[in-house]
Each structure stands twice: as structure tokens, then as C-alpha cells.
C-alpha atoms as a PDB file:
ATOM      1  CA  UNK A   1     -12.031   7.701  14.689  1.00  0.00           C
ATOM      2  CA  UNK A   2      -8.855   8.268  12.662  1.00  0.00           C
ATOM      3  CA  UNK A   3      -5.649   7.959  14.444  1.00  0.00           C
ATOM      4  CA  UNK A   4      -4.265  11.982  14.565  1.00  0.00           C
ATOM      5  CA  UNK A   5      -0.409  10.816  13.826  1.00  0.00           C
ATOM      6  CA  UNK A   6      -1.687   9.699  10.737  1.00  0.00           C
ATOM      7  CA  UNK A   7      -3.558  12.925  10.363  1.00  0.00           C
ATOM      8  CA  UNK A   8      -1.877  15.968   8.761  1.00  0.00           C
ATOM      9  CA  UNK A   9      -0.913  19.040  10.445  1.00  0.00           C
ATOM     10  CA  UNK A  10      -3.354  20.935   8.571  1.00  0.00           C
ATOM     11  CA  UNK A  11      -6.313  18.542   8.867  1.00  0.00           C
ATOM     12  CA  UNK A  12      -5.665  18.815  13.086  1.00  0.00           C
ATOM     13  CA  UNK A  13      -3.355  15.611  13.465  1.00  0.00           C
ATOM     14  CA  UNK A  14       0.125  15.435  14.000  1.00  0.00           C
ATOM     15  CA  UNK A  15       1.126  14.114  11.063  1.00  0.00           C
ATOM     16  CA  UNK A  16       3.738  16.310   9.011  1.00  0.00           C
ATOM     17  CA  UNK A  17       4.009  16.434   4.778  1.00  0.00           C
ATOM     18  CA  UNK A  18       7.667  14.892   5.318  1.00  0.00           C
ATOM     19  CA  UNK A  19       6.214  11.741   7.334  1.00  0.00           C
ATOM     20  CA  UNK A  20       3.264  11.688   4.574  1.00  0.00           C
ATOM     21  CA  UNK A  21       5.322  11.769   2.138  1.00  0.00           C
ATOM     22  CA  UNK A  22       7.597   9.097   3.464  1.00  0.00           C
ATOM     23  CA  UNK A  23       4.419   7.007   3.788  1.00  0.00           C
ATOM     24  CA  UNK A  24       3.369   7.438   0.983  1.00  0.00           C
ATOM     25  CA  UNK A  25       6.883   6.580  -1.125  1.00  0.00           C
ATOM     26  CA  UNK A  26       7.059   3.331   1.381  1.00  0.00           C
ATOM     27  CA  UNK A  27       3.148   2.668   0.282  1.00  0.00           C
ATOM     28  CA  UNK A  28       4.517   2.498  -3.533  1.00  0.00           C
ATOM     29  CA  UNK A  29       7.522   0.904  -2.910  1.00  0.00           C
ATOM     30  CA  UNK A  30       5.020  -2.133  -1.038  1.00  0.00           C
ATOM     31  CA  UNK A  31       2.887  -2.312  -4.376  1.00  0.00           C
ATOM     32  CA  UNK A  32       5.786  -2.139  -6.616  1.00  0.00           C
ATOM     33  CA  UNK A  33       7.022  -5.185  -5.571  1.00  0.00           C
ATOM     34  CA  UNK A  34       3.847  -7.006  -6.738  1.00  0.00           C
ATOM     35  CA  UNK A  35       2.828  -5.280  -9.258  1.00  0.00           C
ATOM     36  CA  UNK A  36       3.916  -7.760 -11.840  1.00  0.00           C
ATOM     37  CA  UNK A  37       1.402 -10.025 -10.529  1.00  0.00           C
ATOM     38  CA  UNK A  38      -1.272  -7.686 -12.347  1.00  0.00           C
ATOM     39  CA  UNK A  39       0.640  -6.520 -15.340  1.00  0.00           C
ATOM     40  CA  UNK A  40       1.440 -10.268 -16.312  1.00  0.00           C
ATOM     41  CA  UNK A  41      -2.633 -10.717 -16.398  1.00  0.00           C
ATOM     42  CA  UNK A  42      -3.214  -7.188 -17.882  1.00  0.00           C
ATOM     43  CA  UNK A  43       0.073  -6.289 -19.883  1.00  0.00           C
ATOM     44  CA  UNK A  44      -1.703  -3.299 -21.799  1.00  0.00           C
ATOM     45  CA  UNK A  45      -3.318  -1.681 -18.407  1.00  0.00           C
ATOM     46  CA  UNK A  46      -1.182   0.983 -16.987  1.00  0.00           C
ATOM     47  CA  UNK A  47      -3.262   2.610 -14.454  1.00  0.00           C
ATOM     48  CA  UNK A  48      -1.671   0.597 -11.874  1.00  0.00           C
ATOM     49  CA  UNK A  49       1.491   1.615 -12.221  1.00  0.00           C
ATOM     50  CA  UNK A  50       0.690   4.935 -13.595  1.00  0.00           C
ATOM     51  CA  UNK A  51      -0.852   5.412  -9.350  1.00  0.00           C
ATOM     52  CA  UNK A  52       2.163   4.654  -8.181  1.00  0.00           C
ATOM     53  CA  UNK A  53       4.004   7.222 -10.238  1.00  0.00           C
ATOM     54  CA  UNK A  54       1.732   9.841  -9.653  1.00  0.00           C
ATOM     55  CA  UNK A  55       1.930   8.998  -6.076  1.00  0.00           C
ATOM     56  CA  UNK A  56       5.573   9.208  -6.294  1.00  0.00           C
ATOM     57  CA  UNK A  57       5.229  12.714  -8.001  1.00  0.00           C
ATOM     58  CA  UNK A  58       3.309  13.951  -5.237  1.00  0.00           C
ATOM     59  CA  UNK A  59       5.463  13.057  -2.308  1.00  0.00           C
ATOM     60  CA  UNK A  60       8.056  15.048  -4.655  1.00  0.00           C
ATOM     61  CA  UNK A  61       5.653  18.319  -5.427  1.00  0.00           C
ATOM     62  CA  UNK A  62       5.078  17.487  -8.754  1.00  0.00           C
ATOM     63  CA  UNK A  63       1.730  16.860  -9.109  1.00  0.00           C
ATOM     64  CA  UNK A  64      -1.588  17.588  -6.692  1.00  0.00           C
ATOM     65  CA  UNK A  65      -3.009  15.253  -4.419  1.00  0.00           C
ATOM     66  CA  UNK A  66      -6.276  14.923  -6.296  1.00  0.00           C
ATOM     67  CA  UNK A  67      -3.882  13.758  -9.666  1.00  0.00           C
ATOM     68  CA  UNK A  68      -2.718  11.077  -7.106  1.00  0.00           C
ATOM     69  CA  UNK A  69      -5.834  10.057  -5.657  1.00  0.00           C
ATOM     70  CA  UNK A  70      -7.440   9.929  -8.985  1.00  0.00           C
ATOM     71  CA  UNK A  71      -4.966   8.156 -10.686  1.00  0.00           C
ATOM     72  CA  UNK A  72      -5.056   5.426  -7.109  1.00  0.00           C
ATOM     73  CA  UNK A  73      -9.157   5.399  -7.936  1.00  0.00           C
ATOM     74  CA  UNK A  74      -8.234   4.476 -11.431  1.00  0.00           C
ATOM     75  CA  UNK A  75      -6.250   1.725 -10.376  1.00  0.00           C
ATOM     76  CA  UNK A  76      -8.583   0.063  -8.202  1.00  0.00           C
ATOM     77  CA  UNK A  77     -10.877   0.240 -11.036  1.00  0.00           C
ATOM     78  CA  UNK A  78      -8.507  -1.946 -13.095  1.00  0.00           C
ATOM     79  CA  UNK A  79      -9.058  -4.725 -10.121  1.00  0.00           C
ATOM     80  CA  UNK A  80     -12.707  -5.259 -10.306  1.00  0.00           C
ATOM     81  CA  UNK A  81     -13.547  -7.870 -12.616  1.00  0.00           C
ATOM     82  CA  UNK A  82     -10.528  -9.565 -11.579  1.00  0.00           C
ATOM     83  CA  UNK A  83      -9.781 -12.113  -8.711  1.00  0.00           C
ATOM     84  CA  UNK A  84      -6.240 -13.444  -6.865  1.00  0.00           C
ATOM     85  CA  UNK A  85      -3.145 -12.046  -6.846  1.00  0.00           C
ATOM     86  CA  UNK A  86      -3.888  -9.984  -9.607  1.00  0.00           C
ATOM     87  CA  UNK A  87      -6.576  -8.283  -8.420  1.00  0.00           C
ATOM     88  CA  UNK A  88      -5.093  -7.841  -4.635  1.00  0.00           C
ATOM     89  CA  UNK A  89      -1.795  -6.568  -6.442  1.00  0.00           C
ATOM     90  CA  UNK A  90      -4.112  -3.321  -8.645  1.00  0.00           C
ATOM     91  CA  UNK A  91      -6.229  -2.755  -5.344  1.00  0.00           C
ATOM     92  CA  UNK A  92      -2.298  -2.085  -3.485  1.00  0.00           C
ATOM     93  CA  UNK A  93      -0.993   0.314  -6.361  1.00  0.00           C
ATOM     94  CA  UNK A  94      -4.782   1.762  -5.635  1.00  0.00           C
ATOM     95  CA  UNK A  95      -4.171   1.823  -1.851  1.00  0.00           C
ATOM     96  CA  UNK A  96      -0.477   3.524  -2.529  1.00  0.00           C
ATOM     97  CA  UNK A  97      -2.130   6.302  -4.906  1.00  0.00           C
ATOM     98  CA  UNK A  98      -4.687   7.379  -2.792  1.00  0.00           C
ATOM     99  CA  UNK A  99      -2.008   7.818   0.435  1.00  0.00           C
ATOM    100  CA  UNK A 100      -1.687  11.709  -1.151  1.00  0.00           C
ATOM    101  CA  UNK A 101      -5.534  12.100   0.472  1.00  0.00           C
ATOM    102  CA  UNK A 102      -5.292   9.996   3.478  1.00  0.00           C
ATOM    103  CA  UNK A 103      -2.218   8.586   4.471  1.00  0.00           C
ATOM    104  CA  UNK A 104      -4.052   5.698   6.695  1.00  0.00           C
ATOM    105  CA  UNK A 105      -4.245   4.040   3.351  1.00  0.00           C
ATOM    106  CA  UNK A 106      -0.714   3.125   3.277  1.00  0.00           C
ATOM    107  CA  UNK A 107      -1.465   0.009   5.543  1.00  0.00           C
ATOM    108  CA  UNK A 108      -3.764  -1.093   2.485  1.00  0.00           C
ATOM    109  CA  UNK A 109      -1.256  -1.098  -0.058  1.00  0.00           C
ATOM    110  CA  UNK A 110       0.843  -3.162   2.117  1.00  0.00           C
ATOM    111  CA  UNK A 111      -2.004  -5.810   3.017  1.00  0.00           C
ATOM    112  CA  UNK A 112      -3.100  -5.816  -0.764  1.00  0.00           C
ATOM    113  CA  UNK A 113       0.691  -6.357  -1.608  1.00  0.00           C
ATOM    114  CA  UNK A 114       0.564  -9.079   0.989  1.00  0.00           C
ATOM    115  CA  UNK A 115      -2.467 -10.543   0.050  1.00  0.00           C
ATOM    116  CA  UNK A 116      -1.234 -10.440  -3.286  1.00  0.00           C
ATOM    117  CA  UNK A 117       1.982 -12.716  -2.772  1.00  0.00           C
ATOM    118  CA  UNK A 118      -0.355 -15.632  -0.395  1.00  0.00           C
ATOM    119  CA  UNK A 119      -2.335 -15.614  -3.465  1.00  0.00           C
ATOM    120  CA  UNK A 120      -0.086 -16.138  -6.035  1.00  0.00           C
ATOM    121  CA  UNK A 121       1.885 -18.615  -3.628  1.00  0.00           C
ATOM    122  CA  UNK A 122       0.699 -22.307  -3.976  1.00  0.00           C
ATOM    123  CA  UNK A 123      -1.381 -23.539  -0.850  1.00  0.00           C
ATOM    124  CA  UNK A 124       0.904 -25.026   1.223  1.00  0.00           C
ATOM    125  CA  UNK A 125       3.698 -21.737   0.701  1.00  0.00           C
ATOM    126  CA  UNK A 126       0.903 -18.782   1.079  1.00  0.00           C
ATOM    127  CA  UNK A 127       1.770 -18.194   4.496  1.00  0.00           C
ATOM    128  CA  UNK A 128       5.119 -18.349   4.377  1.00  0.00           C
ATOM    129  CA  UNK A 129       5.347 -15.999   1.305  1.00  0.00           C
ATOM    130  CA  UNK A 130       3.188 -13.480   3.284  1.00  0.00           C
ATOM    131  CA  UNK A 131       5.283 -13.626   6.141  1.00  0.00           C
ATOM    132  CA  UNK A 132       8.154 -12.855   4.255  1.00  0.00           C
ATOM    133  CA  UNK A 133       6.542 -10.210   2.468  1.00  0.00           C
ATOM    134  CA  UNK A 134       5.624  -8.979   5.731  1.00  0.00           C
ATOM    135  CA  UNK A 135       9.238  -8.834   6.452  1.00  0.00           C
ATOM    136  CA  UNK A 136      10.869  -7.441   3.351  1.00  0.00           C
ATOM    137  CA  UNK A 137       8.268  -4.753   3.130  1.00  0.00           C
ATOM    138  CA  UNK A 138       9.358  -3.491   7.104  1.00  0.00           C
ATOM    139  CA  UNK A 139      12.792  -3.392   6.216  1.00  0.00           C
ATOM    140  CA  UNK A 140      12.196  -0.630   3.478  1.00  0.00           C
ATOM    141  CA  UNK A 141      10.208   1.353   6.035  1.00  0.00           C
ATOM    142  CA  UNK A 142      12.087   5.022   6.082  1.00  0.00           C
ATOM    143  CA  UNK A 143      13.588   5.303   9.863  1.00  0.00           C
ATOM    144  CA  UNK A 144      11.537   8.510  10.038  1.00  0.00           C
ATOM    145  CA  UNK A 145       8.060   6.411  10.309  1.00  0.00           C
ATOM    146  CA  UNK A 146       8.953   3.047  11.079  1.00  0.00           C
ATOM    147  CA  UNK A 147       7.595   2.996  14.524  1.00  0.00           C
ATOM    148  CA  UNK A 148       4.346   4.828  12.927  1.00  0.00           C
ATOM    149  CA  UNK A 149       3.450   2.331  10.599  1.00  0.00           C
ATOM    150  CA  UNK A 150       4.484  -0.681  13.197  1.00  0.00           C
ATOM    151  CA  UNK A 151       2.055   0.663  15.921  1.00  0.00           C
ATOM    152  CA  UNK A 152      -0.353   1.038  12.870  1.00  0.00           C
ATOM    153  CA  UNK A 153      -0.711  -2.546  11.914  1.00  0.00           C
ATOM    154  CA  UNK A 154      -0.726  -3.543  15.223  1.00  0.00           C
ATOM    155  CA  UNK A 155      -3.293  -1.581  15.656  1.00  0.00           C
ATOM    156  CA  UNK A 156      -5.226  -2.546  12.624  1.00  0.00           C
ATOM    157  CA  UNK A 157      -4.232  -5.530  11.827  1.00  0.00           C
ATOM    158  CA  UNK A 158      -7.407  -7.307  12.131  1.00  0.00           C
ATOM    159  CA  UNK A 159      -8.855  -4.546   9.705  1.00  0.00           C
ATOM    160  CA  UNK A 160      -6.285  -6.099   7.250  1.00  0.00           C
ATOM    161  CA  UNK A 161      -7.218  -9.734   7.029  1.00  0.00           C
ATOM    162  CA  UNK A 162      -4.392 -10.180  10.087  1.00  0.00           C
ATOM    163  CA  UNK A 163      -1.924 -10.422   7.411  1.00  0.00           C
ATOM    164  CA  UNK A 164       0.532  -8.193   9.464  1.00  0.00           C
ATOM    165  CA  UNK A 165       1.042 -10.984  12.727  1.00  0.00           C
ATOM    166  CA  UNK A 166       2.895 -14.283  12.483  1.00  0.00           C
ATOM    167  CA  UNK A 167       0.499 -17.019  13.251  1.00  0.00           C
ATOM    168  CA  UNK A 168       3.282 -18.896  15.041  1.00  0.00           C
ATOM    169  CA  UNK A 169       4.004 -16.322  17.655  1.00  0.00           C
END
């Protein structure tokens, strides 16, 4: 059962199109910050990146949500035959994109994102760089749905590979 605050107005949540909008700019903003993972394995594929801009031009008007979540479709396409941080770092530009449908998928661009950075990290770093991660990303949440998203990965944080709790606490 879907949580209704992250459930627009329209659809019968609570949600409104400022809050998923803010989600879904904080969503790109989380896969932007790993995105070079993928584009240093696939310089020539843009559909990455091209989600996250047409995820950004949604939360601004400027395109439809089904540009977005095609475009975030696209980019998890680009992830398939691909493993590490590479892949995890396409499947969170994915995540971010399709945020326009549903905007529960902004806790997926962030675990990607995180997912992303352990992998990339050597062994004996990968939680540390995920915990950081963890932190960096929450400081760029927009005041307006900080305490949204929190509640959100505590409640679904085992949905996301746990990447969102600090093993030492």
C-alpha cells in the first residue's frame, strides 16, 4: 500500500505538485552527484543525464510527466548489461526521471546513488563512502520535504538494501 503523503492530491494522497516537485529536483540532484560514475564507463550515452534533465523540466512545467518517465525508463535501460557503480549510478538518474509518475521513486535514486559510491569505493572505504553519501545527500533535502523523505527511508529502508541507517548506531 503506497504511503498517501507521497501520493498526489489528485491521485487521493496528500501529496501537493510543489512537494513533488521538490522531490523530484532533490531525486536529480542525488543522481547527479554520481553520475560520472556511468558517463566515465559510457562517455557517448546520454540517456542518463538526459532523465535527469527532463526530470528537471518537469518539476519546472516544461515538459509532461510521461517525457520524464520515459526519458527515466531510458536510462535504466542504459544500466542493464552493466554491473557496479556504473550500473547503480544509470539505475539512480532512472529512479530520479521516473519521480514525475510516482514520486516514491525518489528514495531509489538516492539508494542507487548510494549504492553507487560503496561500489566504486574500495572494500575497506564502501561503508564509509555510503554513509557520507547518506549524509551529503540529506543536507540538500529542500526544508519543505525533509521530514517526508526522512520518515520515508526509515520507513523503507530495508526495501533499499538498508543503505539509509548507520550500522554503528
Amino acid at each position: 500500500m503506497r504511503d498517501p503523503r507521497l501520493v498526489t492530491l489528485r491521485r487521493g494522497g496528500t501529496l501537493t505538485d510543489e512537494h513533488h516537485h521538490a522531490l523530484a529536483r532533490w531525486a536529480a540532484t542525488c543522481a547527479e552527484d554520481v553520475l560520472t560514475l556511468f558517463e566515465a564507463v559510457r562517455p557517448d550515452d546520454d540517456r542518463p543525464r538526459t532523465a535527469l534533465v527532463q526530470v528537471r523540466a518537469w518539476a519546472a512545467g516544461e515538459v509532461s510527466m510521461t517525457v520524464s518517465r520515459s526519458a527515466g525508463g531510458h536510462a535504466m535501460a542504459a544500466a542493464r548489461d552493466l554491473r557496479g557503480a556504473a550500473r547503480h549510478a544509470a539505475f539512480a538518474a532512472g529512479q530520479a526521471g521516473v519521480v514525475a509518475h510516482v514520486a516514491a521513486h525518489e528514495l531509489g535514486a538516492a539508494a542507487y546513488a548510494i549504492k553507487a559510491v560503496r561500489a566504486a569505493a574500495h572494500a575497506e572505504e564502501a561503508e564509509a563512502a555510503g554513509r557520507l553519501e547518506c549524509t551529503w545527500q540529506r543536507d540538500r533535502l529542500p526544508a519543505e520535504v525533509r521530514e517526508l523523505v526522512l520518515d520515508d527511508q526509515r520507513l523503507r529502508n530495508a526495501l533499499c538494501w538498508s543503505v539509509f541507517t548507520d550500522p554503528s548506531s
